[in-house]
C-alpha atoms as a PDB file:
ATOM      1  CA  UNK A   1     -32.938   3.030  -8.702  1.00  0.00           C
ATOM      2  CA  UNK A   2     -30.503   0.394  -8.598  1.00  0.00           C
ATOM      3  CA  UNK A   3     -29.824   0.498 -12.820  1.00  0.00           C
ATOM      4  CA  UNK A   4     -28.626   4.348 -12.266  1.00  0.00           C
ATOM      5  CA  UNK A   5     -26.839   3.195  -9.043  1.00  0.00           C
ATOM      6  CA  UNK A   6     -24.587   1.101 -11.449  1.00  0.00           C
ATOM      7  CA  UNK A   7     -24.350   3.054 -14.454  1.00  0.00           C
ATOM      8  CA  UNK A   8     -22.768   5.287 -12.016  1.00  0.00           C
ATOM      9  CA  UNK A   9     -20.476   2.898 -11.090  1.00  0.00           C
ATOM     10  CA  UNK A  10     -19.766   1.598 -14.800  1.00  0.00           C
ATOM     11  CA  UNK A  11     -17.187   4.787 -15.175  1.00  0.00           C
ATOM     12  CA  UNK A  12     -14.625   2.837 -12.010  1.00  0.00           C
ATOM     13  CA  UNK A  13     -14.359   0.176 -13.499  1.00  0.00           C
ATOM     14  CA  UNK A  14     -12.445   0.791 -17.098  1.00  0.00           C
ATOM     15  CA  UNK A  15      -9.202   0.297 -17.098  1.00  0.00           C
ATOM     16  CA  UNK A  16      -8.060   3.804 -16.669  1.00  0.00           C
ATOM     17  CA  UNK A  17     -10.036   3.769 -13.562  1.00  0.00           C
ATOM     18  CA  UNK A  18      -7.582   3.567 -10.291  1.00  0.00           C
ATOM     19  CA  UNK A  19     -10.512   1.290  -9.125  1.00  0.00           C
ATOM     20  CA  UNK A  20      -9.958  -0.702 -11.520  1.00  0.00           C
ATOM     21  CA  UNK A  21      -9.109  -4.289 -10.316  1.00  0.00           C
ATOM     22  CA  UNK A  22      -7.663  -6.804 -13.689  1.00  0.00           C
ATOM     23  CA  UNK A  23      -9.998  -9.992 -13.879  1.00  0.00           C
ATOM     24  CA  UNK A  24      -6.072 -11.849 -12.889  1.00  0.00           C
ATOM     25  CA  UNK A  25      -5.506  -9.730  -9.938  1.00  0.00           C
ATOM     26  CA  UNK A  26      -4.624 -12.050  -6.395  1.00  0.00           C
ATOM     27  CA  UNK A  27      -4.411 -10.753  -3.126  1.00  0.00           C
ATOM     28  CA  UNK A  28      -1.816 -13.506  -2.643  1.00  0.00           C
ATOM     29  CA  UNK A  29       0.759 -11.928  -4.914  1.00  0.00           C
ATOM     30  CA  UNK A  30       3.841 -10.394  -3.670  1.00  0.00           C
ATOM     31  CA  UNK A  31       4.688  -7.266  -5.467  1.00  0.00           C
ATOM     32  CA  UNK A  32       8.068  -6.767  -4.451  1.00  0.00           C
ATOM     33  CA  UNK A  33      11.111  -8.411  -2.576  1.00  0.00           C
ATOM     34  CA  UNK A  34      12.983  -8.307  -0.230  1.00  0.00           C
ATOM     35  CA  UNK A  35       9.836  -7.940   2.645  1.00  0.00           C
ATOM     36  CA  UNK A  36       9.939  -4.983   4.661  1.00  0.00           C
ATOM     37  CA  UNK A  37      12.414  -5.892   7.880  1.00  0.00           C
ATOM     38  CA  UNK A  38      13.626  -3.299  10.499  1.00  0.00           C
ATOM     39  CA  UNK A  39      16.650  -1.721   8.393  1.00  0.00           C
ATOM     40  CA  UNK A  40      15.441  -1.679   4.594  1.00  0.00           C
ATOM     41  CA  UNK A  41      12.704   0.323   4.691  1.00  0.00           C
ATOM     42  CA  UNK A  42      13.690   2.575   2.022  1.00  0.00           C
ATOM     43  CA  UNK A  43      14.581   0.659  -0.760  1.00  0.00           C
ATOM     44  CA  UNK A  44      11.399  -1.347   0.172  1.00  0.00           C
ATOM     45  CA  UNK A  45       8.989   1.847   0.183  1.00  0.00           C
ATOM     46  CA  UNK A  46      10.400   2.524  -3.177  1.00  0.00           C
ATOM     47  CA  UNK A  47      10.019  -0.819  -4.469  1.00  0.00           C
ATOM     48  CA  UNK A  48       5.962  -0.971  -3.381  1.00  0.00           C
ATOM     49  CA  UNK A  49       5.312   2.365  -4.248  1.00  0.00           C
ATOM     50  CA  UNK A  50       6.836   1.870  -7.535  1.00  0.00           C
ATOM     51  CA  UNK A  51       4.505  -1.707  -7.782  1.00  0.00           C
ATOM     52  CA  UNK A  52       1.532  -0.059  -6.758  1.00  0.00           C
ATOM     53  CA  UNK A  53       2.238   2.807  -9.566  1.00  0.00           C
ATOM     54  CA  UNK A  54       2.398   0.318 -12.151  1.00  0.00           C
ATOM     55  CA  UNK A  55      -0.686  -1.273 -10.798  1.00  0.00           C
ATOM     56  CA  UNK A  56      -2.521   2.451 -10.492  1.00  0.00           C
ATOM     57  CA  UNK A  57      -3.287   1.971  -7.179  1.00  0.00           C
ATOM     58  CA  UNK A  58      -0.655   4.272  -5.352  1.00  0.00           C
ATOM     59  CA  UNK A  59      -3.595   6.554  -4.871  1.00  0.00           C
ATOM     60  CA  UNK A  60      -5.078   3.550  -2.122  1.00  0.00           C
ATOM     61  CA  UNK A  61      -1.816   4.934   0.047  1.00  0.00           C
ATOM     62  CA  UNK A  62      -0.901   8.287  -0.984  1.00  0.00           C
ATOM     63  CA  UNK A  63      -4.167   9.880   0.353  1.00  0.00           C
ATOM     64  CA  UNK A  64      -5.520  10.811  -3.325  1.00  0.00           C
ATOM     65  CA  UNK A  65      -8.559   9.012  -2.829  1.00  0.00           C
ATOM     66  CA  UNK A  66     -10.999   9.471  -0.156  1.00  0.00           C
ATOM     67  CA  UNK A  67     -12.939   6.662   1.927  1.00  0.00           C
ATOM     68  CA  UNK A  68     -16.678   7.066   0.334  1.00  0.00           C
ATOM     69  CA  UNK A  69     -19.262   6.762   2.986  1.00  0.00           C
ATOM     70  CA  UNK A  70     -20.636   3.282   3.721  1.00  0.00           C
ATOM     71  CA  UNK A  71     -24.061   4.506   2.046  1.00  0.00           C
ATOM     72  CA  UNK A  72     -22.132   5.712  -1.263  1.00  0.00           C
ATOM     73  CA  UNK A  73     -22.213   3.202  -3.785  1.00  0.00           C
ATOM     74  CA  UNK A  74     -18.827   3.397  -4.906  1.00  0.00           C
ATOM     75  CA  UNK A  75     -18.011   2.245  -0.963  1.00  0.00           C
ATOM     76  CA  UNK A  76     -18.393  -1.408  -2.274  1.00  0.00           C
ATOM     77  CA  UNK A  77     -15.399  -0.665  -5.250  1.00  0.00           C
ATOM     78  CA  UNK A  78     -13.021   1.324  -2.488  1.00  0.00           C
ATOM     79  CA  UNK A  79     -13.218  -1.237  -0.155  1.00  0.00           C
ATOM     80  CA  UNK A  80     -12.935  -4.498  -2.720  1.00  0.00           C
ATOM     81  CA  UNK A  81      -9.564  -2.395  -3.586  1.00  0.00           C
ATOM     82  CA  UNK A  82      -8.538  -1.100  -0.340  1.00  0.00           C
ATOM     83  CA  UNK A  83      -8.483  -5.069   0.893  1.00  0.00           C
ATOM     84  CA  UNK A  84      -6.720  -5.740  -2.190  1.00  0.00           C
ATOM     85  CA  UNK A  85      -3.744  -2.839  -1.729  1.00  0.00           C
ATOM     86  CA  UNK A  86      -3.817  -4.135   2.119  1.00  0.00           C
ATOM     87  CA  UNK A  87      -3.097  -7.581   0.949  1.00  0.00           C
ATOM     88  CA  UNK A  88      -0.202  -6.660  -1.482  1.00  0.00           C
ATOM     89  CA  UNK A  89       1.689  -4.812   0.891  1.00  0.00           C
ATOM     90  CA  UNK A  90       0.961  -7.541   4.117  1.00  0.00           C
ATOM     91  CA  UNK A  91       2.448  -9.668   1.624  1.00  0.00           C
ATOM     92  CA  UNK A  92       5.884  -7.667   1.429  1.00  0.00           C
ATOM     93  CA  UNK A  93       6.544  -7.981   5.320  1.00  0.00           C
ATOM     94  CA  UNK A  94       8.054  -9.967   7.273  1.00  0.00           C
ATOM     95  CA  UNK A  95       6.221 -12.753   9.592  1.00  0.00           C
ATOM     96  CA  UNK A  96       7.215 -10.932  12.494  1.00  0.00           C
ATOM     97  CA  UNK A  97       5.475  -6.717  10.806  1.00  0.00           C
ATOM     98  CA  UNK A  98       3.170  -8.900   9.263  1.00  0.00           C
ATOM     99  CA  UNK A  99       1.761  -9.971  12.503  1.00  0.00           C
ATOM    100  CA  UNK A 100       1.639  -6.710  14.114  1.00  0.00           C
ATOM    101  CA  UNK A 101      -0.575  -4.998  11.627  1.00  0.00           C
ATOM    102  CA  UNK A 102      -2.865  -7.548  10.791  1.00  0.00           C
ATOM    103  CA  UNK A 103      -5.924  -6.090  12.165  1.00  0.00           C
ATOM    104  CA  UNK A 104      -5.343  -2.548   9.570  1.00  0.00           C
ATOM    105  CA  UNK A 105      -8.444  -1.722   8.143  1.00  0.00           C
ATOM    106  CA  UNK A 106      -7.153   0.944   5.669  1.00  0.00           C
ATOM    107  CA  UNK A 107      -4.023   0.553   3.105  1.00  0.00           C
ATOM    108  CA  UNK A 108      -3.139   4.225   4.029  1.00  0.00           C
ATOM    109  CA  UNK A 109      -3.468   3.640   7.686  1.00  0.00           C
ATOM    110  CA  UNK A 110      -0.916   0.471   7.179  1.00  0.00           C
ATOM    111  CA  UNK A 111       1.471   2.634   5.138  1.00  0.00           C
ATOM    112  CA  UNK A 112       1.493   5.821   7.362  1.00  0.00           C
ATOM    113  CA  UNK A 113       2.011   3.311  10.008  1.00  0.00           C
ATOM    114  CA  UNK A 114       4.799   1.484   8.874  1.00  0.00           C
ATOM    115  CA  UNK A 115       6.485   4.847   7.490  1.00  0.00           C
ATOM    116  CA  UNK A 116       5.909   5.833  11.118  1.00  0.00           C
ATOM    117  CA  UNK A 117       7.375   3.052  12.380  1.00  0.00           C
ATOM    118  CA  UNK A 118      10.908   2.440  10.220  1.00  0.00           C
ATOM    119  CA  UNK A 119      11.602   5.743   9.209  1.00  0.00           C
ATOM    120  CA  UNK A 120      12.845   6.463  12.059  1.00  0.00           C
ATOM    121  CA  UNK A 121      15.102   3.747  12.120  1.00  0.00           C
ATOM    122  CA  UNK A 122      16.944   4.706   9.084  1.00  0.00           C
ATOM    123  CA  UNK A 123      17.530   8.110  10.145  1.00  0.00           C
ATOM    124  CA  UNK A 124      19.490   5.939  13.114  1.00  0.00           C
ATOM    125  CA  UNK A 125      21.413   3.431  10.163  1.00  0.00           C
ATOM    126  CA  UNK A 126      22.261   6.759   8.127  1.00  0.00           C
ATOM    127  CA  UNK A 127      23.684   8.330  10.689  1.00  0.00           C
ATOM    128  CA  UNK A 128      25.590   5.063  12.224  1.00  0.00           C
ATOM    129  CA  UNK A 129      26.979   4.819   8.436  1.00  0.00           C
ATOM    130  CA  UNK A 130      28.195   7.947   8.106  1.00  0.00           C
ATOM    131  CA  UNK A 131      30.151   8.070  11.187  1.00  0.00           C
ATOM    132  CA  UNK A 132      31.210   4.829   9.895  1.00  0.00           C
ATOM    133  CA  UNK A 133      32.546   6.348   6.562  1.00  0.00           C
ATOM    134  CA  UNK A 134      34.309   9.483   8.125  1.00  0.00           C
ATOM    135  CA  UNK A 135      35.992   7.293  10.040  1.00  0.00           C
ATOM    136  CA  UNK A 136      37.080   5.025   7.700  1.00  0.00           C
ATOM    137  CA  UNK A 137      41.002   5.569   6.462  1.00  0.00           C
END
């Protein structure tokens, strides 16, 4: 039972696969700068979202792949990538975010949280600049 158990699994881990993890990956390496702070949350969405792309694991955070149940064997691969994705993008905060979501379990949860979170603050900046700008003579 266990050989067909990973053949199964042989197809996530080519390459192409988004489960795919390169034998030189870290969960130490910072995929972007500057980290995420309270008023660049934009440019620092685009940044990671862009790194994870290139990395073909955007799909940890957009919500294009599933959590498997714990009793699937392809649990083992989501979660070995899931930590992974988590660690990238704890990497990109600040000390101060950084502490605040350390105990995220899921790399989707942590992004829809932090979009939560700052999103709203822009729409606060954007509006402070453009008052700003009419203003302006």
């Amino acid at each position: 039972m266990q050989k067909v158990e990973r053949l199964d699994l042989d197809q996530y881990i080519i390459p192409t696969s988004p489960y795919y993890i390169h034998p030189r990956e870290n969960p130490g390496q910072v995929l972007t700068s500057p980290s995420l702070n309270e008023i660049n949350y934009n440019p620092w969405s685009r940044n990671m979202r862009r790194a994870l792309l290139s990395k073909n694991k955007l799909k940890f955070v957009d919500g294009s792949i599933k959590v498997p149940a714990r009793d699937d064997p392809l649990y083992e691969v989501w979660e070995r990538d899931n930590v992974m994705v988590l660690s990238w993008i704890i990497r990109t905060l600040s000390p101060q975010i950084a502490k605040s979501v350390i105990y995220s379990e899921s790399a989707r949860d942590l992004w829809n949280d932090l979009k939560e979170r700052f999103t709203k603050g822009d729409c606060f900046r954007i509006s402070d600049l453009l008052q700003e700008m009419h203003s302006a003579k």
